[in-house]
Protein backbone atom coordinates (compact mmCIF):
# COMPACT_ATOMS: atom_id res chain seq x y z
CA UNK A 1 80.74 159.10 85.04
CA UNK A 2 80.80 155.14 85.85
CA UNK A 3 81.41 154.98 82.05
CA UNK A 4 84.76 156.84 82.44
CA UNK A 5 85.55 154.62 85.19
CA UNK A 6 84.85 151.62 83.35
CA UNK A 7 87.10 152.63 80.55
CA UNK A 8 90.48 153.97 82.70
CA UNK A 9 90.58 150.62 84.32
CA UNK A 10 90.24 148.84 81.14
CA UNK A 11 92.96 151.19 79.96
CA UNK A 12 95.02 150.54 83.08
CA UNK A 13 94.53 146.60 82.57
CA UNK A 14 96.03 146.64 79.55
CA UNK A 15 98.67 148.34 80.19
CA UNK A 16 99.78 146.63 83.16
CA UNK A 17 99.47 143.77 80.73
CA UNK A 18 101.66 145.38 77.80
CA UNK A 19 104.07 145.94 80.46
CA UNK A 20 104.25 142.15 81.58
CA UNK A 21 104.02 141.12 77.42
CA UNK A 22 107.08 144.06 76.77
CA UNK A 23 109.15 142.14 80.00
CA UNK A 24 108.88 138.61 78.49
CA UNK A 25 109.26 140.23 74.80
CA UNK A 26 112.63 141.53 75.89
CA UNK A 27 113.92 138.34 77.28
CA UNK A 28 113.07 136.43 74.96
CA UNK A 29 114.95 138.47 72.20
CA UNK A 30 118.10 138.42 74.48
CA UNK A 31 118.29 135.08 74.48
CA UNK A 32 117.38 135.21 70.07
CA UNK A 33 119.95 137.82 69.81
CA UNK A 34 122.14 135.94 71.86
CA UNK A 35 121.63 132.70 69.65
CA UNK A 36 122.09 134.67 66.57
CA UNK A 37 125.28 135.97 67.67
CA UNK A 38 126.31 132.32 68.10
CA UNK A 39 125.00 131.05 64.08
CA UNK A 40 126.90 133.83 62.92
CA UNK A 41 130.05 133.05 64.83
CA UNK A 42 129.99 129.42 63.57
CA UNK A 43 129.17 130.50 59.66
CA UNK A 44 131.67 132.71 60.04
């Protein structure tokens, strides 16, 4: 049983920290995308 325990929280830990990784992860490609955008406006 403690075994079970052991292993949801780990589970739960790393989601919470996929979650936290996913927020960063997204605005960090907005701003890529954004800069992107802005090469290909100037090759353009």
């Amino acid at each position: 049983m403690s075994g079970g325990m052991k292993k949801s929280k780990l589970i739960f830990a790393l989601v919470a920290l996929a979650g936290l990784t996913a927020c960063a992860t997204v605005e960090g490609i907005g701003r890529d995308i954004s800069r992107g955008a802005q090469a290909v406006d100037r090759a353009l």
